[in-house]
PDB file of N, CA and C in Angstrom:
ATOM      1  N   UNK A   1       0.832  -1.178   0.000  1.00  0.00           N
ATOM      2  CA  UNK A   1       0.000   0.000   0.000  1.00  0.00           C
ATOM      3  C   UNK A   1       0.883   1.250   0.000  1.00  0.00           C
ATOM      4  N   UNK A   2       0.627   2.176  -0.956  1.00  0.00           N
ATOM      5  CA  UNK A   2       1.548   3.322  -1.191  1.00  0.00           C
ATOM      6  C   UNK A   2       0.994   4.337  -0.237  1.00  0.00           C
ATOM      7  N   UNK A   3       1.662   5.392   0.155  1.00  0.00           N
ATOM      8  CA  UNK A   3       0.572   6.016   1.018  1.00  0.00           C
ATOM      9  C   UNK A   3       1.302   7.576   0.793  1.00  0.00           C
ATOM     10  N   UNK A   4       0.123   8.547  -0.348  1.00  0.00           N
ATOM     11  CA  UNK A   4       0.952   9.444  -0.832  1.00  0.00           C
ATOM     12  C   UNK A   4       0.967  10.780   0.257  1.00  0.00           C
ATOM     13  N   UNK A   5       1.202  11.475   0.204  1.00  0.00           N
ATOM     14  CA  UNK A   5       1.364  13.050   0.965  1.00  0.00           C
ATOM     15  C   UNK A   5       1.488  14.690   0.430  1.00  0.00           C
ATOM     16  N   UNK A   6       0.789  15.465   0.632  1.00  0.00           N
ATOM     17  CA  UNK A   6       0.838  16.366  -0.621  1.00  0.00           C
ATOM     18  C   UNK A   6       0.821  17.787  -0.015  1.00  0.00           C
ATOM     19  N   UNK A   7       1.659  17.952   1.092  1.00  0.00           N
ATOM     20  CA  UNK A   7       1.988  19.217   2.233  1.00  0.00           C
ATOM     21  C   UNK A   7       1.720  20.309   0.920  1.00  0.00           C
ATOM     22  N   UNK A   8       1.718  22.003   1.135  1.00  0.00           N
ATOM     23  CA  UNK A   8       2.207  22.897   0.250  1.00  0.00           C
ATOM     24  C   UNK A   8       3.459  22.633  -0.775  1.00  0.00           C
ATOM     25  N   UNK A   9       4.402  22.443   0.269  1.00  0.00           N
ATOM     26  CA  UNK A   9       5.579  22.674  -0.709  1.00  0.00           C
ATOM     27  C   UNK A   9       6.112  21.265  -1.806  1.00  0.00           C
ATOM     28  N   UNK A  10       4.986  20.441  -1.876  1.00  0.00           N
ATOM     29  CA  UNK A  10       5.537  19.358  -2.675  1.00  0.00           C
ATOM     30  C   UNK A  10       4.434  17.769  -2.585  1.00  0.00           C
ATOM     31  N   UNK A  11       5.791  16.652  -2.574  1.00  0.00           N
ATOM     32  CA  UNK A  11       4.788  15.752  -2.668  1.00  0.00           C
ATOM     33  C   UNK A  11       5.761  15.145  -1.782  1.00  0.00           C
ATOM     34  N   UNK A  12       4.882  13.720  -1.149  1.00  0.00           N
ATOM     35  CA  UNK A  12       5.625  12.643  -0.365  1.00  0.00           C
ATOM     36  C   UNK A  12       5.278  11.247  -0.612  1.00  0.00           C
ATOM     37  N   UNK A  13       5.823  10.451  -1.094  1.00  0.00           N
ATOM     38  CA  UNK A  13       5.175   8.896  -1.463  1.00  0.00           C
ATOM     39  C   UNK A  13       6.577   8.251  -0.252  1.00  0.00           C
ATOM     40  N   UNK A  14       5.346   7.177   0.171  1.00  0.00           N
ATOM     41  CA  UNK A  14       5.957   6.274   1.335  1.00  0.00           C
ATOM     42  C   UNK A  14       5.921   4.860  -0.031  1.00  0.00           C
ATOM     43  N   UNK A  15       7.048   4.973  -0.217  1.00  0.00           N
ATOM     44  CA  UNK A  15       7.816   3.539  -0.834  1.00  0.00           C
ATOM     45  C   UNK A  15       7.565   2.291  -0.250  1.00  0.00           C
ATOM     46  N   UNK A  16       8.618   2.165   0.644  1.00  0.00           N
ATOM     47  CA  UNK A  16       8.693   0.945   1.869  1.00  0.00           C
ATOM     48  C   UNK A  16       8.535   1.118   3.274  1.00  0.00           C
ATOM     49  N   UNK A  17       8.020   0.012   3.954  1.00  0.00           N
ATOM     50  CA  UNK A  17       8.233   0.811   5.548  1.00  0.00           C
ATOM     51  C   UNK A  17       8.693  -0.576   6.029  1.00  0.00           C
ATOM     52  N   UNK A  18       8.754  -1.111   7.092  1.00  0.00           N
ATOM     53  CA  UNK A  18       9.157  -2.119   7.773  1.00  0.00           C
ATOM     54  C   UNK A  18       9.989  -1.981   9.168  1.00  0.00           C
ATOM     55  N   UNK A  19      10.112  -2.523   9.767  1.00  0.00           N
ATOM     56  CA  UNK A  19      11.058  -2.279  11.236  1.00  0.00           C
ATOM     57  C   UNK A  19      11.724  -1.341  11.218  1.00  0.00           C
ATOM     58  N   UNK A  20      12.201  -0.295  12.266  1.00  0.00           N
ATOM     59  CA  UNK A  20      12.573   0.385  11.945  1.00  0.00           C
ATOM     60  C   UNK A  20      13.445   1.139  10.757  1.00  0.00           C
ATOM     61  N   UNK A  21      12.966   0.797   9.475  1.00  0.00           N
ATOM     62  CA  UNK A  21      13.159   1.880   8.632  1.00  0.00           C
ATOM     63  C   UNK A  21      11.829   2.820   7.653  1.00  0.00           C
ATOM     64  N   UNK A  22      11.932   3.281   6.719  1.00  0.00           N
ATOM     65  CA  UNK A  22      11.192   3.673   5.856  1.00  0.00           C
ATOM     66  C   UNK A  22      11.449   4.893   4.679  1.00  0.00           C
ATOM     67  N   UNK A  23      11.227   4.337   3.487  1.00  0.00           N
ATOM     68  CA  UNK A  23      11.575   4.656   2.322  1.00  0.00           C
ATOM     69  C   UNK A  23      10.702   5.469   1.451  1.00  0.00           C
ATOM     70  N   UNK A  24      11.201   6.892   1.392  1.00  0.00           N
ATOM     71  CA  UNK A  24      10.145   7.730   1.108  1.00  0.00           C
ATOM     72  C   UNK A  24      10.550   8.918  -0.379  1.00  0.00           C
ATOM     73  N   UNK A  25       9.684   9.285  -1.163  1.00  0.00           N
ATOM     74  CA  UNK A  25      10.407   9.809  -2.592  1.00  0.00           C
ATOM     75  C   UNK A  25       9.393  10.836  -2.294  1.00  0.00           C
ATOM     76  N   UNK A  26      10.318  12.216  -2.311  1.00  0.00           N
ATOM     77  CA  UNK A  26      10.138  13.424  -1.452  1.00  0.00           C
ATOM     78  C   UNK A  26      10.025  14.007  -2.904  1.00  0.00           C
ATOM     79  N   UNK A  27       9.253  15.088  -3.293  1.00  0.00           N
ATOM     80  CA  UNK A  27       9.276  16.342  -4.206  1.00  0.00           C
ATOM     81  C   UNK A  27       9.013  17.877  -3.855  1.00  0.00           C
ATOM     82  N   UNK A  28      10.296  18.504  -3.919  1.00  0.00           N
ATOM     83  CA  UNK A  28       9.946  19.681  -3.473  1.00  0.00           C
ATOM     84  C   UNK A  28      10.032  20.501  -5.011  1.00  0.00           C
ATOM     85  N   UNK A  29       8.721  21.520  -4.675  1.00  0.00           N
ATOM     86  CA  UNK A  29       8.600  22.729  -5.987  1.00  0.00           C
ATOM     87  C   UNK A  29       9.783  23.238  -5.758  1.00  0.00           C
ATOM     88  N   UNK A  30       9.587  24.017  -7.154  1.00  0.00           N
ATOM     89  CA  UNK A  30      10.972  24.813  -7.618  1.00  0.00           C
ATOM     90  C   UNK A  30      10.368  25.941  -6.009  1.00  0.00           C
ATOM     91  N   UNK A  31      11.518  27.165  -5.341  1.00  0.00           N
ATOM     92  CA  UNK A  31      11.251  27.932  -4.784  1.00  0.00           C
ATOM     93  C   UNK A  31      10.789  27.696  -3.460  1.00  0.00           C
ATOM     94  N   UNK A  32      10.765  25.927  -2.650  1.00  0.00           N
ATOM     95  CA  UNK A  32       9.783  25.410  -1.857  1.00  0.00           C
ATOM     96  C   UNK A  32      11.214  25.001  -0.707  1.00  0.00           C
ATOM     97  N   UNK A  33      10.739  24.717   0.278  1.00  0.00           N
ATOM     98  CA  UNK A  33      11.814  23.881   1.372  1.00  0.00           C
ATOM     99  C   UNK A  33      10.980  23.476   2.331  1.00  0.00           C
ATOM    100  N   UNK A  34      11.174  22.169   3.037  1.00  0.00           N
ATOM    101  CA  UNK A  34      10.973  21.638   3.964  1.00  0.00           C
ATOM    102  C   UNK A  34      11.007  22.539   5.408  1.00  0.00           C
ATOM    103  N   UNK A  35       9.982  22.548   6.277  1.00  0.00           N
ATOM    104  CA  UNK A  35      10.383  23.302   7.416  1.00  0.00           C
ATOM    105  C   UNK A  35      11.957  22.842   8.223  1.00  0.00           C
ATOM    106  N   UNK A  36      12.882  23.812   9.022  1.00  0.00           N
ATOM    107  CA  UNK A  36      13.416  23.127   9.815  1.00  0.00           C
ATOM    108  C   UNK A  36      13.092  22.356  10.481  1.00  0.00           C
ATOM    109  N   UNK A  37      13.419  21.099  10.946  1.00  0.00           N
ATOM    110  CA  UNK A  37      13.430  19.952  12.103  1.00  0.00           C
ATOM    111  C   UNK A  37      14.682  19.496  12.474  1.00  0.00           C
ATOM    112  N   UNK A  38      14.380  18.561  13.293  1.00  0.00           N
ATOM    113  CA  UNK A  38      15.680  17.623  13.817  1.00  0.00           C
ATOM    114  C   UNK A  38      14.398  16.562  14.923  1.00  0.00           C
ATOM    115  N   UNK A  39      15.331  15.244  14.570  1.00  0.00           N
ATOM    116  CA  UNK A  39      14.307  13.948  15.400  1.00  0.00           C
ATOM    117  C   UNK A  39      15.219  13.228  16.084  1.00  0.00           C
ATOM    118  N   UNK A  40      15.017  13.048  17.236  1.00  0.00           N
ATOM    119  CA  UNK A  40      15.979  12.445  18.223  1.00  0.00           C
ATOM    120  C   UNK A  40      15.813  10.991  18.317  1.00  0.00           C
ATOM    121  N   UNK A  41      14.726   9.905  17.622  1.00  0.00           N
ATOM    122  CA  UNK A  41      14.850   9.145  17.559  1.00  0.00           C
ATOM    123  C   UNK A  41      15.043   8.643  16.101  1.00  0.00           C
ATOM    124  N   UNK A  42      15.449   9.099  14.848  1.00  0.00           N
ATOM    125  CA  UNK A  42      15.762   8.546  13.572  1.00  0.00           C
ATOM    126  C   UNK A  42      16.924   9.578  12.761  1.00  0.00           C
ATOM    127  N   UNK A  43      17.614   8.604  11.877  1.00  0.00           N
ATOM    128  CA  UNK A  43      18.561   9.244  11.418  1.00  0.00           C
ATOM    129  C   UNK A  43      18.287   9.334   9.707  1.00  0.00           C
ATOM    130  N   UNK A  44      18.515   9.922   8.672  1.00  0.00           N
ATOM    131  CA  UNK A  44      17.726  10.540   7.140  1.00  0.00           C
ATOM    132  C   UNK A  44      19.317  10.174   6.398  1.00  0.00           C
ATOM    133  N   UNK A  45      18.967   9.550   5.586  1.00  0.00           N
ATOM    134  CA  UNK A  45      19.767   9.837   4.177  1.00  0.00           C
ATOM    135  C   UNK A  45      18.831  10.196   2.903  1.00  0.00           C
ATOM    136  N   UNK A  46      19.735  11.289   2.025  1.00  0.00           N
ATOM    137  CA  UNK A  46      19.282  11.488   0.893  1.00  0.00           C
ATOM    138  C   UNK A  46      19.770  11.126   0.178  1.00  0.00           C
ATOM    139  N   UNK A  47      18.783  10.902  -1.169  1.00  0.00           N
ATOM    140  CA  UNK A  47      19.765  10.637  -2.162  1.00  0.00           C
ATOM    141  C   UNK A  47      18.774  11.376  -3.381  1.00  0.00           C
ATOM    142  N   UNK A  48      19.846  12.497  -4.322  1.00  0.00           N
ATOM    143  CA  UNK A  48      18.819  13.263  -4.712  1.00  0.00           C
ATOM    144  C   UNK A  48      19.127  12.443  -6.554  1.00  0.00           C
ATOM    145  N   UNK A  49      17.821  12.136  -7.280  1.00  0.00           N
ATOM    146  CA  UNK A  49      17.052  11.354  -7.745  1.00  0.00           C
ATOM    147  C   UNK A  49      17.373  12.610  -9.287  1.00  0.00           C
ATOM    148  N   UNK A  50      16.796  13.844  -9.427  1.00  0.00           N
ATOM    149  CA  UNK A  50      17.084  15.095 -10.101  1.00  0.00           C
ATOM    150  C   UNK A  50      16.571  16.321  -9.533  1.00  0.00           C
ATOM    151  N   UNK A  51      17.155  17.364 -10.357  1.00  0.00           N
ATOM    152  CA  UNK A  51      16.710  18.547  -9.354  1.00  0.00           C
ATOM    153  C   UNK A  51      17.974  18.825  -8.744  1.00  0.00           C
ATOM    154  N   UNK A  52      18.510  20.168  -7.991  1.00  0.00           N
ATOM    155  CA  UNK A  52      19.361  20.964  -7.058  1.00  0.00           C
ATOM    156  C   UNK A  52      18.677  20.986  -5.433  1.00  0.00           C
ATOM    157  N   UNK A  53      19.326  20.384  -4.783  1.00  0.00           N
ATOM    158  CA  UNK A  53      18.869  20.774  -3.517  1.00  0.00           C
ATOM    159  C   UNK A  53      19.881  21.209  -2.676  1.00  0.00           C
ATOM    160  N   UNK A  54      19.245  22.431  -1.796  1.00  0.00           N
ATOM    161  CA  UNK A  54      20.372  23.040  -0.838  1.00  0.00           C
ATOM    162  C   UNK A  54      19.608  22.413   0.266  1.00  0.00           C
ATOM    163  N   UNK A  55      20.904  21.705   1.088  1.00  0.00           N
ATOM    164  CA  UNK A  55      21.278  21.327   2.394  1.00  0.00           C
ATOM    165  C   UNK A  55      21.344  21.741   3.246  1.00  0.00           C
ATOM    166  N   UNK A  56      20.142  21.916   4.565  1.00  0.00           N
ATOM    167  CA  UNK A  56      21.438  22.997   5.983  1.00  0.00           C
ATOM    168  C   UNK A  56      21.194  22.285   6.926  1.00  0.00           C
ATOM    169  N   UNK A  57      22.219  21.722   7.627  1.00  0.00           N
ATOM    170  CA  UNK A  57      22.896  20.742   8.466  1.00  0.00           C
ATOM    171  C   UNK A  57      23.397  21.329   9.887  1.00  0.00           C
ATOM    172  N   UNK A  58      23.117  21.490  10.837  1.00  0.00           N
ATOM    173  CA  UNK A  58      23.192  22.460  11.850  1.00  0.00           C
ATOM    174  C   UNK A  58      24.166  23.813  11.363  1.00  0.00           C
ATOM    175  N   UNK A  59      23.453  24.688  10.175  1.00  0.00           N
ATOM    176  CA  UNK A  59      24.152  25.719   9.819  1.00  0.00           C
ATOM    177  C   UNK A  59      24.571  25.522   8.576  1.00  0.00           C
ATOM    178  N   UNK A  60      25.135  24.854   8.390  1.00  0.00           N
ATOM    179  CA  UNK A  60      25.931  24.299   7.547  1.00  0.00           C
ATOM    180  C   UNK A  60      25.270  24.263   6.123  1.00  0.00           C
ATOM    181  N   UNK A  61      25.623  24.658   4.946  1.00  0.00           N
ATOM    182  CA  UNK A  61      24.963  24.427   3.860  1.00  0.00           C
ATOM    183  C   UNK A  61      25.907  23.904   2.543  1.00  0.00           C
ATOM    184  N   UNK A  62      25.502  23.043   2.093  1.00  0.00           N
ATOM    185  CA  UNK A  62      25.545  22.422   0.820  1.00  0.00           C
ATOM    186  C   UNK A  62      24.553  22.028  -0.297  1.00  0.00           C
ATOM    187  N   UNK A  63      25.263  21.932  -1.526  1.00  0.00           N
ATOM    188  CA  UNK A  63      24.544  21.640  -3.052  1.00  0.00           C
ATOM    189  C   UNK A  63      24.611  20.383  -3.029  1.00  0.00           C
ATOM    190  N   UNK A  64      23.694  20.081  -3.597  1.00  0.00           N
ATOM    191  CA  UNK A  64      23.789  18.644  -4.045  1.00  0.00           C
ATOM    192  C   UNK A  64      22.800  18.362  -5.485  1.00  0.00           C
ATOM    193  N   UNK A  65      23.128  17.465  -6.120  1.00  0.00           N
ATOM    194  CA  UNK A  65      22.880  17.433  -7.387  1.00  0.00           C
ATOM    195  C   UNK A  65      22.274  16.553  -8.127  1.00  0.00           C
ATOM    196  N   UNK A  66      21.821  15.760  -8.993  1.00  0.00           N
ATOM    197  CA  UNK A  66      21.434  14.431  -9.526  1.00  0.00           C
ATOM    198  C   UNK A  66      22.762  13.540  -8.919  1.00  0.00           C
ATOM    199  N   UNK A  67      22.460  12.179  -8.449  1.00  0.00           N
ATOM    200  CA  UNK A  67      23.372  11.158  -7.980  1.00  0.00           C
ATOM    201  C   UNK A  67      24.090  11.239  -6.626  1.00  0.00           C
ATOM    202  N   UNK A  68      23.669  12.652  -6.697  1.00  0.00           N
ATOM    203  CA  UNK A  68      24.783  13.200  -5.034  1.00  0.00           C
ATOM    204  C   UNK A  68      24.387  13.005  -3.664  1.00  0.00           C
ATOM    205  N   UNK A  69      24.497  12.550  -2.516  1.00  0.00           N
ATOM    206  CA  UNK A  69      23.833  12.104  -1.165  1.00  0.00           C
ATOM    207  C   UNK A  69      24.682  12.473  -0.433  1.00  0.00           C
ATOM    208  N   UNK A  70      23.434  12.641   1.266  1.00  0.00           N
ATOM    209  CA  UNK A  70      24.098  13.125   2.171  1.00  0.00           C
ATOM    210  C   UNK A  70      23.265  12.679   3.451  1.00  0.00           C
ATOM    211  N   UNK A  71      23.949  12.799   4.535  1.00  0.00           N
ATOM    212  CA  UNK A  71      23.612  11.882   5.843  1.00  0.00           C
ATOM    213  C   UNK A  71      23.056  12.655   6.644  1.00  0.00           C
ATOM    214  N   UNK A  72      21.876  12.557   7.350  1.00  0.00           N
ATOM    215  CA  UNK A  72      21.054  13.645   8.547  1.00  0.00           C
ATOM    216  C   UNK A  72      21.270  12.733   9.773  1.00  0.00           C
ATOM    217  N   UNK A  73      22.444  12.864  10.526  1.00  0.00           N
ATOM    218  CA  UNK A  73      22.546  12.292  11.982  1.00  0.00           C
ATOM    219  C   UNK A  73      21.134  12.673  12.222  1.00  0.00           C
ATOM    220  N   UNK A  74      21.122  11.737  14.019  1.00  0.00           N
ATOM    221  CA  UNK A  74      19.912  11.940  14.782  1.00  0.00           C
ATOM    222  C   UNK A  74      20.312  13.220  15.355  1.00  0.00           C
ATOM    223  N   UNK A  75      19.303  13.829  15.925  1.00  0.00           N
ATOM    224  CA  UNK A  75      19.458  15.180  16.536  1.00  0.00           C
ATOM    225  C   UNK A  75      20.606  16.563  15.791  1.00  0.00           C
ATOM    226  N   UNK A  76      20.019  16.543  14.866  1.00  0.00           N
ATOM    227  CA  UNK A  76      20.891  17.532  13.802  1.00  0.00           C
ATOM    228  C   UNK A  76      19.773  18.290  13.303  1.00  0.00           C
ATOM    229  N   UNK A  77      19.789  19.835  13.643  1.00  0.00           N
ATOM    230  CA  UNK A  77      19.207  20.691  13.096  1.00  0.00           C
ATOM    231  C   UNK A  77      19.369  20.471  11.508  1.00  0.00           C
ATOM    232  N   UNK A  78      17.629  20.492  10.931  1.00  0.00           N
ATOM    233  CA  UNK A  78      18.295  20.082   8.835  1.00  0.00           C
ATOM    234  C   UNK A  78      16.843  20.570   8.141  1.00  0.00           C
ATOM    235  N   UNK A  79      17.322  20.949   7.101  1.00  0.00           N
ATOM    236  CA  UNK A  79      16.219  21.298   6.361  1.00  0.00           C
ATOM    237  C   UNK A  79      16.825  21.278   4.959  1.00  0.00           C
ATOM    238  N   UNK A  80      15.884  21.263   3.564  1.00  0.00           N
ATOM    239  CA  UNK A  80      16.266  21.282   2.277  1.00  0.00           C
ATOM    240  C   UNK A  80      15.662  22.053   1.289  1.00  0.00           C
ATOM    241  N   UNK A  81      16.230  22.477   0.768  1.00  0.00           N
ATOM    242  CA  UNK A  81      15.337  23.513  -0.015  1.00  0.00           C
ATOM    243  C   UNK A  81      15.731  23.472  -1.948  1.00  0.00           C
ATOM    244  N   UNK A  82      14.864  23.764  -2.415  1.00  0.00           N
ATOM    245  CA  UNK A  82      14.639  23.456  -4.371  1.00  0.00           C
ATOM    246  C   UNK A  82      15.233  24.662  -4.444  1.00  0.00           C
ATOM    247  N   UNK A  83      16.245  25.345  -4.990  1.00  0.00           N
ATOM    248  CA  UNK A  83      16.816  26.478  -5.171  1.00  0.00           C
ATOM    249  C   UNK A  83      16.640  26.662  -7.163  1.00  0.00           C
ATOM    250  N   UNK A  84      16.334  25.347  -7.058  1.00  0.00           N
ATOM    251  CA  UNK A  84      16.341  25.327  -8.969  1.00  0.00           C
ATOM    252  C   UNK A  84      15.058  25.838  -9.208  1.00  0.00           C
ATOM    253  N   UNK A  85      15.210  25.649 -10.685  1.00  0.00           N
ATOM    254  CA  UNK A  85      13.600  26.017 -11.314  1.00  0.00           C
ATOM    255  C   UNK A  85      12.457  25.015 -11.842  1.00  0.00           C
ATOM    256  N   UNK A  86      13.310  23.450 -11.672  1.00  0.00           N
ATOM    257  CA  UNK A  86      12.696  22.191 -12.276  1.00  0.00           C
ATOM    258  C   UNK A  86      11.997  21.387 -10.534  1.00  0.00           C
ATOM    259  N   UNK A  87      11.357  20.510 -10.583  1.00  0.00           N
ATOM    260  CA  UNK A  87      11.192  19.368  -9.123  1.00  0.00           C
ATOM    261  C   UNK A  87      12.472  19.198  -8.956  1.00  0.00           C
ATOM    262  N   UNK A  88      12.351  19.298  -7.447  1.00  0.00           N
ATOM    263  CA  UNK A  88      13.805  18.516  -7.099  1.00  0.00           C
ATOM    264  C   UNK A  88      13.176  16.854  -6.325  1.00  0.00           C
ATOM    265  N   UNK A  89      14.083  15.919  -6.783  1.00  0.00           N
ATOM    266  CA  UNK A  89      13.442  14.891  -6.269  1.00  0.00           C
ATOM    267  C   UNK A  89      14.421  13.889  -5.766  1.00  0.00           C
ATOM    268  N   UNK A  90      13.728  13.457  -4.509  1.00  0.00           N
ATOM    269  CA  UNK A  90      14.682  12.944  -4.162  1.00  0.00           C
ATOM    270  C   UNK A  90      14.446  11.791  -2.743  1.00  0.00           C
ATOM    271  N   UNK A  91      15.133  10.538  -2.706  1.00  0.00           N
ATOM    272  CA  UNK A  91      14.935   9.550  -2.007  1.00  0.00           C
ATOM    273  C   UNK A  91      15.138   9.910  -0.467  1.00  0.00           C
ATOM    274  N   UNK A  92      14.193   9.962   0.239  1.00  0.00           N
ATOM    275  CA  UNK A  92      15.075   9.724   1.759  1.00  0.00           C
ATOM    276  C   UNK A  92      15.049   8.432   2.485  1.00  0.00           C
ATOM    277  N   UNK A  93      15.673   7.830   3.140  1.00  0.00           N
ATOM    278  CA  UNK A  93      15.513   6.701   3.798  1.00  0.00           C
ATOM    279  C   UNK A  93      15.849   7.148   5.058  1.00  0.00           C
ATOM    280  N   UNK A  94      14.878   6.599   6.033  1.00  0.00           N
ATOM    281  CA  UNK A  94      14.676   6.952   7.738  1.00  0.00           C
ATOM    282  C   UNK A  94      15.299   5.826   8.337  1.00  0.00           C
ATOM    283  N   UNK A  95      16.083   6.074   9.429  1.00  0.00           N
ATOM    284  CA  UNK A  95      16.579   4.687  10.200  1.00  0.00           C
ATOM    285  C   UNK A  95      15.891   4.863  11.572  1.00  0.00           C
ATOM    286  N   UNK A  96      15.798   4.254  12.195  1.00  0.00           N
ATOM    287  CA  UNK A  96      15.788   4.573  13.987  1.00  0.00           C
ATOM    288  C   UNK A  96      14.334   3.845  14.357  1.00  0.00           C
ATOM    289  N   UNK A  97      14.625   3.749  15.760  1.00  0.00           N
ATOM    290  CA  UNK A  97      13.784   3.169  17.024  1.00  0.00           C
ATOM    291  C   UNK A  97      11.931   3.643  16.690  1.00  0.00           C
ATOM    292  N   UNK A  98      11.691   4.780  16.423  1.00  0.00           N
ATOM    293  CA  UNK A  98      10.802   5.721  16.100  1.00  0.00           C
ATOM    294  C   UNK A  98      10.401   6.695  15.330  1.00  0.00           C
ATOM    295  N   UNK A  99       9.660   6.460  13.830  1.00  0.00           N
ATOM    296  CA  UNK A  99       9.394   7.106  12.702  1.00  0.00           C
ATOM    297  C   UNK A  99       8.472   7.751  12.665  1.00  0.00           C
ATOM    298  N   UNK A 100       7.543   7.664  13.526  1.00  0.00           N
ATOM    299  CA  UNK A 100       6.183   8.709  13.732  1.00  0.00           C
ATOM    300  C   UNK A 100       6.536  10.180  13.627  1.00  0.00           C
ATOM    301  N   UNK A 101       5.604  10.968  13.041  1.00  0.00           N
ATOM    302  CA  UNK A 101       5.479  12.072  13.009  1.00  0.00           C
ATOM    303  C   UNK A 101       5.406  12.999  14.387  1.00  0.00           C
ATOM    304  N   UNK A 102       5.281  12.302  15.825  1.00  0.00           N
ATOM    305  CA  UNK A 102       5.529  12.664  16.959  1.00  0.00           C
ATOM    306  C   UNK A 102       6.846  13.120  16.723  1.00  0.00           C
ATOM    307  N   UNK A 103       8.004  12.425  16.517  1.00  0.00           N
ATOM    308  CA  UNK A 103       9.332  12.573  16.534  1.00  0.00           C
ATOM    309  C   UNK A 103       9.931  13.707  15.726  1.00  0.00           C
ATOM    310  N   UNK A 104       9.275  14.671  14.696  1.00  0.00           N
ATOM    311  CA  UNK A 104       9.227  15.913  13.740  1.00  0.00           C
ATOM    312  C   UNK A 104       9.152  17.009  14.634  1.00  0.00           C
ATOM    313  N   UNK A 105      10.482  17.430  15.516  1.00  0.00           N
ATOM    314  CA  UNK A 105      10.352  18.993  16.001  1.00  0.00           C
ATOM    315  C   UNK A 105      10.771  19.644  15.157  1.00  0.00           C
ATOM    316  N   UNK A 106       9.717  20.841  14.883  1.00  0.00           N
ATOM    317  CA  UNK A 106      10.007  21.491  13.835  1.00  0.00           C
ATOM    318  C   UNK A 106      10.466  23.089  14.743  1.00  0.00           C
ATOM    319  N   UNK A 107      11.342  23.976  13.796  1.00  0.00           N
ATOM    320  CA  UNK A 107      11.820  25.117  14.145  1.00  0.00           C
ATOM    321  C   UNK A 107      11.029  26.362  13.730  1.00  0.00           C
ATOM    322  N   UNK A 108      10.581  27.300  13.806  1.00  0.00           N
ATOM    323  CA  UNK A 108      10.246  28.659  13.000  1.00  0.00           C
ATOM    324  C   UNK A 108      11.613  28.827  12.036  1.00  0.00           C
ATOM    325  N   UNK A 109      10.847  28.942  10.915  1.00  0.00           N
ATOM    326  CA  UNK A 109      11.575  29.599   9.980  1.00  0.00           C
ATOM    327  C   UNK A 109      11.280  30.856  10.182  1.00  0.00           C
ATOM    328  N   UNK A 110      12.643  31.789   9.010  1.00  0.00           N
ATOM    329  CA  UNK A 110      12.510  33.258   8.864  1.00  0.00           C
ATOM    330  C   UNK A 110      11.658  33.542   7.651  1.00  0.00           C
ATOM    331  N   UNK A 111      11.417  32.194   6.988  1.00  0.00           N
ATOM    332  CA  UNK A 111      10.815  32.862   5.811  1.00  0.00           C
ATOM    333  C   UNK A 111       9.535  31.428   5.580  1.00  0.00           C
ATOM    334  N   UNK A 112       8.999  32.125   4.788  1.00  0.00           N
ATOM    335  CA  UNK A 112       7.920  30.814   4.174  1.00  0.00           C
ATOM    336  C   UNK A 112       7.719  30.634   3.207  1.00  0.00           C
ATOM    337  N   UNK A 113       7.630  29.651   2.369  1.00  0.00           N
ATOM    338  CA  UNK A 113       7.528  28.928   1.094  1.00  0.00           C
ATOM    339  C   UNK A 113       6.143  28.738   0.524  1.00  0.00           C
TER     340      UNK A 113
END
């Protein structure tokens, strides 16, 4: 059972789920970003699919590109944002003890999408 998601800034399809993991193909609009969060019980890899996505990693920011991936420790301030003009798309896979949406502290942003 696919189980899709369709927030403002994009789309979310749940791939796989099973024991603690779950496999999810994220689309953010051109101009769009994910709110800040950080989850103390699961850890995120990306892997971006096509599309430009900017990275911010407690502060920290990086590009990443078609083929290019990157690791969201547990408890790491992170958010991603479509800086391009096409979908950016892209795989995340969740690890950890607890995947519920309980576990999503989200931050105020300065801006909104």
């Amino acid at each position: 059972m696919t189980e899709i998601r369709t927030p403002p800034w994009g789309k979310v399809t749940i791939l796989e789920e099973g024991d603690r993991y779950r496999i999810n193909r994220i689309e953010i609009k051109p101009g769009h970003h994910i709110s800040t969060q950080m989850h103390y019980h699961r850890s995120e890899h990306w892997v971006v699919v096509s599309g430009t996505a900017k990275v911010i990693c407690n502060d920290q920011e990086k590009i990443l590109t078609a083929r290019q991936s990157t690791y969201v420790p547990m408890n790491t301030r992170h958010r991603v944002e479509n800086p391009g003009v096409i979908d950016l798309v892209m795989i995340e896979i969740q690890n950890g003890e607890f995947l519920g949406d309980e576990d999503i502290i989200r931050f105020e942003d300065r801006d909104s999408a």
